[in-house]
C-alpha atoms as a PDB file:
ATOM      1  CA  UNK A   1     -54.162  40.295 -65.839  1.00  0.00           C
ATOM      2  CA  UNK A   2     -55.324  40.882 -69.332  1.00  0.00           C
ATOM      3  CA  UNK A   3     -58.358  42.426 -68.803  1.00  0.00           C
ATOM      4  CA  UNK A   4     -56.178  45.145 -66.511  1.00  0.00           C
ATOM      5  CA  UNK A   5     -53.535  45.808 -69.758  1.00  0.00           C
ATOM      6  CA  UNK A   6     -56.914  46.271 -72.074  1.00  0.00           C
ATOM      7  CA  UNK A   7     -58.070  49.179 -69.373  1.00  0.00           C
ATOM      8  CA  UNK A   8     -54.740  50.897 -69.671  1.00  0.00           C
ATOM      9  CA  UNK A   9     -54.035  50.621 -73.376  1.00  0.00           C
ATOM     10  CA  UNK A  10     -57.575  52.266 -73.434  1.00  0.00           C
ATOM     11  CA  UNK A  11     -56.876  54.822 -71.100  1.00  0.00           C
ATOM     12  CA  UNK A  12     -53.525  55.610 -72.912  1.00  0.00           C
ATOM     13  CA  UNK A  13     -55.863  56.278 -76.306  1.00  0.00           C
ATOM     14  CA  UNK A  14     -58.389  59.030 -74.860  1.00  0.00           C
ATOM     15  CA  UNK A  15     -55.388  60.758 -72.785  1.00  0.00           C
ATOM     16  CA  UNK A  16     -54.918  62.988 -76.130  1.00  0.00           C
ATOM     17  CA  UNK A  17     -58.255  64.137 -76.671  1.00  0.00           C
ATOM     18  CA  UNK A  18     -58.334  64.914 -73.374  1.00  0.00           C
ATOM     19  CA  UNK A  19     -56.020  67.214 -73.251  1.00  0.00           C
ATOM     20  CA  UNK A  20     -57.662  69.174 -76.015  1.00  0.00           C
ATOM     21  CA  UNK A  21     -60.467  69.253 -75.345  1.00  0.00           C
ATOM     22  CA  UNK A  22     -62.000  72.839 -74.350  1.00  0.00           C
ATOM     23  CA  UNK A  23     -64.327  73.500 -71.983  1.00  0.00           C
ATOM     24  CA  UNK A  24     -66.616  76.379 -71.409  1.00  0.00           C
ATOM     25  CA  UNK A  25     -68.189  77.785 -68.093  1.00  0.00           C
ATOM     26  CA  UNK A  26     -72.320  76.811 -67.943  1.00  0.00           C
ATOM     27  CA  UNK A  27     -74.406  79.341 -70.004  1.00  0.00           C
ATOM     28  CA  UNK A  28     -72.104  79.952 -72.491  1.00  0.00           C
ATOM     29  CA  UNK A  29     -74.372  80.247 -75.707  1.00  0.00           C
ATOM     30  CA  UNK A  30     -71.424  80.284 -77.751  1.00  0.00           C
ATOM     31  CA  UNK A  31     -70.329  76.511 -77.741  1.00  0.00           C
ATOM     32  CA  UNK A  32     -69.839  75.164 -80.975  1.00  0.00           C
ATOM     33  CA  UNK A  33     -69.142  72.112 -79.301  1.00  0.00           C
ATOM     34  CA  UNK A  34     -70.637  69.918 -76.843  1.00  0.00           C
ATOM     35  CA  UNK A  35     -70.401  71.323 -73.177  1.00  0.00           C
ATOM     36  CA  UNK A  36     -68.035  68.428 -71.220  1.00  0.00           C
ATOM     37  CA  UNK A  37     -67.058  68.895 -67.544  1.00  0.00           C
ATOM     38  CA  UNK A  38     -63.877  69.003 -65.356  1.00  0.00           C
ATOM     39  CA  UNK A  39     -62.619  65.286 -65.599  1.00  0.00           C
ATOM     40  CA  UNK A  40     -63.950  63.199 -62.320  1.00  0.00           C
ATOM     41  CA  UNK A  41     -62.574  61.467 -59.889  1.00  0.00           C
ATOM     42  CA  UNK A  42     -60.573  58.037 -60.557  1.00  0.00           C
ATOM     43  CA  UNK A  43     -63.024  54.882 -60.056  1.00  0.00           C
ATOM     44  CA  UNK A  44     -62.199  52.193 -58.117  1.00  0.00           C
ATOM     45  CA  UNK A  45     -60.200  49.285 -59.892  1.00  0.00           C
ATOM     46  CA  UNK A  46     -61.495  46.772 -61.283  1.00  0.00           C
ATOM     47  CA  UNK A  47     -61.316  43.009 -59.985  1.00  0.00           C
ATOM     48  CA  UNK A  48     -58.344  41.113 -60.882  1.00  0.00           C
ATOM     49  CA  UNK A  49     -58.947  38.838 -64.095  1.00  0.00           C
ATOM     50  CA  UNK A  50     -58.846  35.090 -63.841  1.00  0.00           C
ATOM     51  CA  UNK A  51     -55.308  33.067 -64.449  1.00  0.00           C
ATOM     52  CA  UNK A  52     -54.505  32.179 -67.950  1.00  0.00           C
ATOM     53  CA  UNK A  53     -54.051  28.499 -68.743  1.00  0.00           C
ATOM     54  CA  UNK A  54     -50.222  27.054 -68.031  1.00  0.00           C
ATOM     55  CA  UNK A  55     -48.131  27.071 -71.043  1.00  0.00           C
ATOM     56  CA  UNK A  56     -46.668  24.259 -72.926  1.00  0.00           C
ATOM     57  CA  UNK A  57     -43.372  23.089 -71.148  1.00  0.00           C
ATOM     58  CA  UNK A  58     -40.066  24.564 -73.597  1.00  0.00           C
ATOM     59  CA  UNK A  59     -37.556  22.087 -75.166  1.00  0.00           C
ATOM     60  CA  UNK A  60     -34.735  21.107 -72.909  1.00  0.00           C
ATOM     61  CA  UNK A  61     -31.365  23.258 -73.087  1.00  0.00           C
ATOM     62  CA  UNK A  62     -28.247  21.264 -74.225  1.00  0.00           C
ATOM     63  CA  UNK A  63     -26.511  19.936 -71.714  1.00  0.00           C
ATOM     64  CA  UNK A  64     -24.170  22.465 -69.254  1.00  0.00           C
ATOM     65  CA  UNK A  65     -20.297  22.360 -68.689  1.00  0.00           C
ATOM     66  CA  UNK A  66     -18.914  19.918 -65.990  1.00  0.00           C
ATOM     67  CA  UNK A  67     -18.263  22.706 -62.672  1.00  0.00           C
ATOM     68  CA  UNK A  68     -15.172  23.187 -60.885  1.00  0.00           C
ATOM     69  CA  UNK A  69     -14.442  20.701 -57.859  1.00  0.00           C
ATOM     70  CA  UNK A  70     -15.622  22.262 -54.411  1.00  0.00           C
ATOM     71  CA  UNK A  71     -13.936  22.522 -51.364  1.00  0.00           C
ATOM     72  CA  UNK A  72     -13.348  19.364 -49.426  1.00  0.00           C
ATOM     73  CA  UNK A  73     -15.909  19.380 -46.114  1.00  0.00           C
ATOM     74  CA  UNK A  74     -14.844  19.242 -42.690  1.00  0.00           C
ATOM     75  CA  UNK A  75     -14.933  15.783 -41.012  1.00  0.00           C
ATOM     76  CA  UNK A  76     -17.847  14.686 -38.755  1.00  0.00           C
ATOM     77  CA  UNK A  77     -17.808  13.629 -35.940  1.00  0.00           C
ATOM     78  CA  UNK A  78     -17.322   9.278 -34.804  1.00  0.00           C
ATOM     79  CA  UNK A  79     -19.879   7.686 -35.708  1.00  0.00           C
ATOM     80  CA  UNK A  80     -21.326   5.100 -33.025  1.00  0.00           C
ATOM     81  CA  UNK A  81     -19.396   1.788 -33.070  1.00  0.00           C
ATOM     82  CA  UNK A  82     -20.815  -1.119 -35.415  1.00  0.00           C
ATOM     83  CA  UNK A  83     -21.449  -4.653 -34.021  1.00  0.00           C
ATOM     84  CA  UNK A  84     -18.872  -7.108 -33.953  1.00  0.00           C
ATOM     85  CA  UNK A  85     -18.050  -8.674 -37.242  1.00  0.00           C
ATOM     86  CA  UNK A  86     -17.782 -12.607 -37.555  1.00  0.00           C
ATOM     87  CA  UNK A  87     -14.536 -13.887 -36.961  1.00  0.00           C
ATOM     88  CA  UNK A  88     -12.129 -14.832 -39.057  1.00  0.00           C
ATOM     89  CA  UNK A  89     -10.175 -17.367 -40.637  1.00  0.00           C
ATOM     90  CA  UNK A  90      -6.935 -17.794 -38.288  1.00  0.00           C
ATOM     91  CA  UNK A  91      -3.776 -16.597 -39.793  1.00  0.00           C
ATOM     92  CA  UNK A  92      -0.865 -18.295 -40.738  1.00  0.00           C
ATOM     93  CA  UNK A  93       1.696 -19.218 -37.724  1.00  0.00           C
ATOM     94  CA  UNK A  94       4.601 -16.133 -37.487  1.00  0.00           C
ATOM     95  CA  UNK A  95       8.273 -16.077 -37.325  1.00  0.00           C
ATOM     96  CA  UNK A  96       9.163 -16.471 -33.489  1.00  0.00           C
ATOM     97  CA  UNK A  97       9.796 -13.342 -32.278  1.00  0.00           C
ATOM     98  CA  UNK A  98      13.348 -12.701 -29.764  1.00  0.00           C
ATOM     99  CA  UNK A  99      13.326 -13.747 -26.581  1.00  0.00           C
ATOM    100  CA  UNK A 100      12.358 -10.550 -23.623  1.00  0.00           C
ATOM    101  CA  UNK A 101      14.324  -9.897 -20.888  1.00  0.00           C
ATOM    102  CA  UNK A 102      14.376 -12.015 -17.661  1.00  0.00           C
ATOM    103  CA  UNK A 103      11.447 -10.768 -15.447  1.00  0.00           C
ATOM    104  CA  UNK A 104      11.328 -10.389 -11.512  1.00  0.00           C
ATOM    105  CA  UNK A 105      11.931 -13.442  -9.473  1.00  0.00           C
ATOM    106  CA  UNK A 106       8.261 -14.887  -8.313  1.00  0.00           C
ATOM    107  CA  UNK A 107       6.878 -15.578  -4.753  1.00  0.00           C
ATOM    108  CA  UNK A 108       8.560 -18.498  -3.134  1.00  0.00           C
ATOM    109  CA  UNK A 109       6.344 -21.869  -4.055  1.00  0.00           C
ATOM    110  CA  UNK A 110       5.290 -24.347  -0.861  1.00  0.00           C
ATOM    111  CA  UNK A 111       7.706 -27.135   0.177  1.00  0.00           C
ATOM    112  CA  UNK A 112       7.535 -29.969  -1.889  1.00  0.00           C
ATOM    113  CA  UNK A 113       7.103 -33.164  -0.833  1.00  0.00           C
ATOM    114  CA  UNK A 114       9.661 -35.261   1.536  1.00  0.00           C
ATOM    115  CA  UNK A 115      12.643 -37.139  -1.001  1.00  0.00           C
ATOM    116  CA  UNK A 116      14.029 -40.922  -1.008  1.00  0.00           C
ATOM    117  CA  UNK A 117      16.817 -41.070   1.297  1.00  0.00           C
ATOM    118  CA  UNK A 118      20.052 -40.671  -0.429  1.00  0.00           C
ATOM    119  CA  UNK A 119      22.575 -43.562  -0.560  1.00  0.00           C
ATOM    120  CA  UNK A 120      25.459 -42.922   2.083  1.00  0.00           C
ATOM    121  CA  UNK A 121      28.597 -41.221   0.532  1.00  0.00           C
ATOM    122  CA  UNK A 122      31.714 -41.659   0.991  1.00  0.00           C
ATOM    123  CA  UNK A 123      33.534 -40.522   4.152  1.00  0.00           C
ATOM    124  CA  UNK A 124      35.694 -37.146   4.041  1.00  0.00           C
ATOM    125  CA  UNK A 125      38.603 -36.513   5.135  1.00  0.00           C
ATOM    126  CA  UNK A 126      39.506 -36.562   9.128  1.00  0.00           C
ATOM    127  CA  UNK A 127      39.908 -32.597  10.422  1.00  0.00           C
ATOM    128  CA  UNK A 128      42.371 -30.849  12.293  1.00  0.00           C
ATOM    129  CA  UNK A 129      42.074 -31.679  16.070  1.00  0.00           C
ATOM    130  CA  UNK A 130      39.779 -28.864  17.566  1.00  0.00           C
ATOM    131  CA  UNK A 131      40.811 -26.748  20.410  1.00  0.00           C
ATOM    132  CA  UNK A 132      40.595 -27.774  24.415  1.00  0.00           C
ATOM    133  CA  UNK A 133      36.579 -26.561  25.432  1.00  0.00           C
ATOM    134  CA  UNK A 134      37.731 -24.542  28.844  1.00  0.00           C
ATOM    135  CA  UNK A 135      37.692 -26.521  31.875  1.00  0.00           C
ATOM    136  CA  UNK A 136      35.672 -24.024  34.208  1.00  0.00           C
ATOM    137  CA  UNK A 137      34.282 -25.658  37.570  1.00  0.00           C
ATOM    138  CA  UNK A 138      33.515 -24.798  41.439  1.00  0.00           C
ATOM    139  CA  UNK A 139      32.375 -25.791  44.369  1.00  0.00           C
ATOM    140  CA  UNK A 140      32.698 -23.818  47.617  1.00  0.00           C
ATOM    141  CA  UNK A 141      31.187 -24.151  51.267  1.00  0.00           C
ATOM    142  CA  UNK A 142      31.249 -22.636  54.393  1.00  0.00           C
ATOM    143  CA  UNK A 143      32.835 -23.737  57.620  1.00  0.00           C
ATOM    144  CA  UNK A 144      31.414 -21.121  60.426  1.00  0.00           C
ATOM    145  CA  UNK A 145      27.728 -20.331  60.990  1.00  0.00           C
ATOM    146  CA  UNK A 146      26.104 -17.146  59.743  1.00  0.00           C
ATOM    147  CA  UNK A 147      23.425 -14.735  61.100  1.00  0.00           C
ATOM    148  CA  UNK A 148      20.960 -14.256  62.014  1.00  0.00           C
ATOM    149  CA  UNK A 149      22.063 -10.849  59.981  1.00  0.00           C
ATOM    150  CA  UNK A 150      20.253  -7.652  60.253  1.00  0.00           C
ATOM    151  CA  UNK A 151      20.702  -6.477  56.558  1.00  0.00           C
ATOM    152  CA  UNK A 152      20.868  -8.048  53.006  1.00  0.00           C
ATOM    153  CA  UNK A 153      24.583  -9.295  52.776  1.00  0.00           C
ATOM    154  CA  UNK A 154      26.856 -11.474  50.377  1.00  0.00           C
ATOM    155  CA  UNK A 155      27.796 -14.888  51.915  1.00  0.00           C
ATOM    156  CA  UNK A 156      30.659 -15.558  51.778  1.00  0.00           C
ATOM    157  CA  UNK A 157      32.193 -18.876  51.260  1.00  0.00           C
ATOM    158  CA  UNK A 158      35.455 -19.882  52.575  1.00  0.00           C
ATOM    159  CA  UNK A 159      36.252 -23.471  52.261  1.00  0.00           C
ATOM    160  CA  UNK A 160      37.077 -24.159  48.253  1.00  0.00           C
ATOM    161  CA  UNK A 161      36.205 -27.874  47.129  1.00  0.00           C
ATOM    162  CA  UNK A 162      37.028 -27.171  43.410  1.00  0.00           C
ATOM    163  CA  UNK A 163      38.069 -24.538  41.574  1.00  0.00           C
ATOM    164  CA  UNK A 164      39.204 -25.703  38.200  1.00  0.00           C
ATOM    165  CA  UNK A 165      39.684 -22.326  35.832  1.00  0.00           C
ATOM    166  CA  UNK A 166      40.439 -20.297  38.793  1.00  0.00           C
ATOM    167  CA  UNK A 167      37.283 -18.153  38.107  1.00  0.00           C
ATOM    168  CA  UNK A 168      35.616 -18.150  41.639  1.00  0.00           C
ATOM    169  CA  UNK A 169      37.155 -15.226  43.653  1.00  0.00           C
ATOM    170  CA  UNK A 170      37.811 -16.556  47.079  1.00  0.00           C
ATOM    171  CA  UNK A 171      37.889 -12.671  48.767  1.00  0.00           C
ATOM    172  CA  UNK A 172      34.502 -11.725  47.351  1.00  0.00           C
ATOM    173  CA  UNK A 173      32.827 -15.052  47.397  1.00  0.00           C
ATOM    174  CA  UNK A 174      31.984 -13.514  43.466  1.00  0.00           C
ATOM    175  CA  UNK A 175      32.107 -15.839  40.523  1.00  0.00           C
ATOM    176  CA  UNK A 176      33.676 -13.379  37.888  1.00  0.00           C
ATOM    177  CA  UNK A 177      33.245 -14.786  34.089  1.00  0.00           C
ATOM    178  CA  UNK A 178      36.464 -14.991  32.108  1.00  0.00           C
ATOM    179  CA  UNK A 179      35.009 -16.252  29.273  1.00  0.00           C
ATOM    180  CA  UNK A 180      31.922 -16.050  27.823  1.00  0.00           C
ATOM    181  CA  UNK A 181      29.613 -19.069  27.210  1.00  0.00           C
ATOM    182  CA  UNK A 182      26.677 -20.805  29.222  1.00  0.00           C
ATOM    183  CA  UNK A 183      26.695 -21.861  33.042  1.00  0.00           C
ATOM    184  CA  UNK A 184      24.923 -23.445  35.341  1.00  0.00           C
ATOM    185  CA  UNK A 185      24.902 -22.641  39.158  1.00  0.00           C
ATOM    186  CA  UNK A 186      23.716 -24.583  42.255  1.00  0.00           C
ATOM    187  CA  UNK A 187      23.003 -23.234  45.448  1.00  0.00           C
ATOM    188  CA  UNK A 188      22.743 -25.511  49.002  1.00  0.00           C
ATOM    189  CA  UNK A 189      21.405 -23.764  52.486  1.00  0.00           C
ATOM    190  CA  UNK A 190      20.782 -25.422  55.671  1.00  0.00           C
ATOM    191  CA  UNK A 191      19.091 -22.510  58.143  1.00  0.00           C
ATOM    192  CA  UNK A 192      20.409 -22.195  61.649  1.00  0.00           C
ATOM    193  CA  UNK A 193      17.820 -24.135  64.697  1.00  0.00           C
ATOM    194  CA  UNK A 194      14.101 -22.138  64.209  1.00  0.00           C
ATOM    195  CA  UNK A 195      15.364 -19.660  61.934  1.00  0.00           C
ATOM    196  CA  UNK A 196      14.792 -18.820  58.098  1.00  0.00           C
ATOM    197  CA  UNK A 197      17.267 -19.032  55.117  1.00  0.00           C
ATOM    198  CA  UNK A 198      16.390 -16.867  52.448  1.00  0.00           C
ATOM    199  CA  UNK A 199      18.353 -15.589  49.880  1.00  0.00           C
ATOM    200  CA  UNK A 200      18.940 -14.866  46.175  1.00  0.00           C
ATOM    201  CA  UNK A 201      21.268 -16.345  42.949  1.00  0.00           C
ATOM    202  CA  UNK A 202      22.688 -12.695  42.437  1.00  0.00           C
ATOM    203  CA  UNK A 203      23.810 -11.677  38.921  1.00  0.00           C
ATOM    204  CA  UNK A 204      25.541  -8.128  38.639  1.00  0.00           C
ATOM    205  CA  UNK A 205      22.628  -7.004  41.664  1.00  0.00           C
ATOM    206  CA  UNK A 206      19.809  -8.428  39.954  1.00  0.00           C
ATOM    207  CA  UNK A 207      17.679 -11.075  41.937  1.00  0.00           C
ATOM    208  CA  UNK A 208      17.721 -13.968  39.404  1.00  0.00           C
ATOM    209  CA  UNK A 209      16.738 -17.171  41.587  1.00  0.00           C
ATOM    210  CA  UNK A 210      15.113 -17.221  45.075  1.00  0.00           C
ATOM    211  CA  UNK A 211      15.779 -19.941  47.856  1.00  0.00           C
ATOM    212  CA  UNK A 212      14.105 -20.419  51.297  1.00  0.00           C
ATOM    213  CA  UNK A 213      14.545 -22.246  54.163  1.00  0.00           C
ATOM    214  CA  UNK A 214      11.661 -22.617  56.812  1.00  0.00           C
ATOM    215  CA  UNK A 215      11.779 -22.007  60.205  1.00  0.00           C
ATOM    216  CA  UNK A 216       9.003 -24.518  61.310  1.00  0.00           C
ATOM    217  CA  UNK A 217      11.230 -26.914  59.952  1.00  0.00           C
ATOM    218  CA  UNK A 218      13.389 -26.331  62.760  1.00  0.00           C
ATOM    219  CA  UNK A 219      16.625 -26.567  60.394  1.00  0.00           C
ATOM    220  CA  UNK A 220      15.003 -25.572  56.867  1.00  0.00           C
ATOM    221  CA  UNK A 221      16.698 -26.408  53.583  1.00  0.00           C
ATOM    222  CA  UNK A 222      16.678 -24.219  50.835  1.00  0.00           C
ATOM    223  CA  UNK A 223      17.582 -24.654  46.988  1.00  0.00           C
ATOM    224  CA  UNK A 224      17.962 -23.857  43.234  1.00  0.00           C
ATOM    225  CA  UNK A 225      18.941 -24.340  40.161  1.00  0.00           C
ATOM    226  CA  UNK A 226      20.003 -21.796  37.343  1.00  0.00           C
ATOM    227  CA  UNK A 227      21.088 -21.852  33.523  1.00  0.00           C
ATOM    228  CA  UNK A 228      22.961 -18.413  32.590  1.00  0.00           C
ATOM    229  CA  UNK A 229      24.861 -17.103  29.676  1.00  0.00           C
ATOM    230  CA  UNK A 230      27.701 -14.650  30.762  1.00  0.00           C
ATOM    231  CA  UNK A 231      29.953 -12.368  29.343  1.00  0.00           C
ATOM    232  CA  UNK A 232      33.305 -11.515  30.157  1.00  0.00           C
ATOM    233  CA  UNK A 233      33.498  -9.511  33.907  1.00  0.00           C
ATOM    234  CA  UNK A 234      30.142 -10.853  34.839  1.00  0.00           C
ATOM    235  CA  UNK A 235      29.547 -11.737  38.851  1.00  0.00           C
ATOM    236  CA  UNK A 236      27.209 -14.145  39.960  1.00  0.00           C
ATOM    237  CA  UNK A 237      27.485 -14.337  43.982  1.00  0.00           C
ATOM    238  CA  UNK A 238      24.434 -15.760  46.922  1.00  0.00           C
ATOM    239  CA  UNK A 239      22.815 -13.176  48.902  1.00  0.00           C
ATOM    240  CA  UNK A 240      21.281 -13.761  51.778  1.00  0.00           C
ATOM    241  CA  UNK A 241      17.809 -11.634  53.563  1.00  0.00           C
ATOM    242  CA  UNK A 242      17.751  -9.709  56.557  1.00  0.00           C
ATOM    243  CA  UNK A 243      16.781 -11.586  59.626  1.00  0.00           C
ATOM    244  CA  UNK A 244      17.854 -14.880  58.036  1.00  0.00           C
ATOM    245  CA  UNK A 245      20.904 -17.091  59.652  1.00  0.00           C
ATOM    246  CA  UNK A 246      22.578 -20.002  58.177  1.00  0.00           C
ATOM    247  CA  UNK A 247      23.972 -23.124  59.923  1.00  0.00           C
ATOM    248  CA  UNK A 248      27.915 -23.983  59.532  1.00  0.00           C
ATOM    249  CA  UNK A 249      29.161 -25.998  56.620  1.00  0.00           C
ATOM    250  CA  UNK A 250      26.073 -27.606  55.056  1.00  0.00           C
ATOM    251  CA  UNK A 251      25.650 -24.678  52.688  1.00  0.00           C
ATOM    252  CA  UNK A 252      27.643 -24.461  49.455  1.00  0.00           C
ATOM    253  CA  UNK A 253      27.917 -22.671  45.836  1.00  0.00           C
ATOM    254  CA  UNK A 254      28.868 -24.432  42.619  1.00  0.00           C
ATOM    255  CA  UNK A 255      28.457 -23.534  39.186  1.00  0.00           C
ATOM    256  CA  UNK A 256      30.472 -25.167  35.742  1.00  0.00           C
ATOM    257  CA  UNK A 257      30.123 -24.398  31.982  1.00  0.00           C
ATOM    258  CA  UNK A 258      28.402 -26.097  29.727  1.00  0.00           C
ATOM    259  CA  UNK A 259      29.258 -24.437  26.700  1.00  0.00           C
ATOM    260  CA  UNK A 260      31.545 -21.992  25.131  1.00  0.00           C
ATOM    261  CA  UNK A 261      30.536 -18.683  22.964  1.00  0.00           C
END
């Protein structure tokens, strides 16, 4: 760098006499001065010079002013969470806090086990005399043979043992409820000499209860046995099969209740 602002300082010196300089065409005998040419081309620059040394380091400036506050950054984003600390020293025991509201009623638990008998208390005092249960009973036979019939038909009954209640209706051979509770009915057939009885307990004409008397028996027997709750107008009545026939009065029809509604 110093060797290239020697070369121009240099150059800046002979710029003047160049300028003045006068110049005169070859063969000119009249030169007082030395002949010079036209000025030639501009060389090639020089090489670069080598670095200068580093200079000494300057004293240190007096200390600057305190700058204004910047603006506060935006916040970064959560940080990963830290392992658990150690834990600490339990607390001292708090007020007791209101009681909450009653919650849902649970599941009910299993039976417990079987308690000691009780001592016996003390009698109460004797109730009011209940009402009369209904006195409701029948028995009917029949006194002339029947069959052998052609069709399914009613028998029909018309020799009345008992009749207590009055609810066995002695034109239809029908048993009509008057009140309702439980029954029980009974039916007794004896079948005429080599011919079948077979019939049906009949509620309301539905088969309920089948009975059947053989033939090879020469007088078959035939019998059942049935528990029925009735209502109010219900008919329970014997029916007996085509082609059966029943001997006179060793068949019957009874029924009583057992129990009121």
């Amino acid at each position: 760098m110093t060797l290239w602002l020697a070369f121009a300082v240099y150059c800046l010196q002979i710029f003047p006499y160049a300028n003045s300089a006068t110049y005169h065409a070859k063969g000119d005998y009249h030169c007082n001065n030395c002949c010079r040419g036209l000025p030639g081309p501009q060389g090639v620059p020089g090489l670069p010079g080598l670095h200068g040394g580093r200079g000494q380091d300057g004293m240190m400036g007096p200390k600057g002013d305190k700058g204004e506050m910047g603006f506060k950054g935006s916040t970064g984003s959560q940080g990963l969470p830290g392992d658990d600390g150690a834990k600490g020293q339990r607390g001292r025991k708090g007020t007791k806090g209101e009681c909450g509201p009653q919650g849902p009623i649970g599941p009910k638990g299993d039976m417990g086990p079987r308690g000691y008998a009780g001592s016996t208390g003390t009698p109460g005092p004797k109730g009011e005399k209940g009402s009369r249960p209904p006195r409701i009973a029948f028995t009917v036979s029949r006194s002339e043979p029947l069959g052998p019939v052609m069709q399914k038909v009613p028998v029909t009954f018309d020799k009345i043992h008992t009749n207590l209640g009055d609810s066995f209706d002695v034109y239809s051979s029908h048993f009509i409820c008057k009140t309702n509770g439980t029954y029980m009915f009974m039916v007794h057939v004896l079948s005429a000499e080599n011919r079948t009885a077979y019939g049906w307990i009949m509620l309301n004409n539905d088969h309920q209860m089948a009975f059947h008397g053989d033939a090879d028996a020469r007088h078959g027997t035939g019998s059942n046995t049935i528990i029925l709750h009735l209502v109010r107008d219900d008919h329970v009545w014997v029916q007996l099969n085509e082609n059966s026939a029943l001997l006179n009065h060793f068949s019957s029809f009874s029924g009583y209740i057992l129990f009121e509604d």
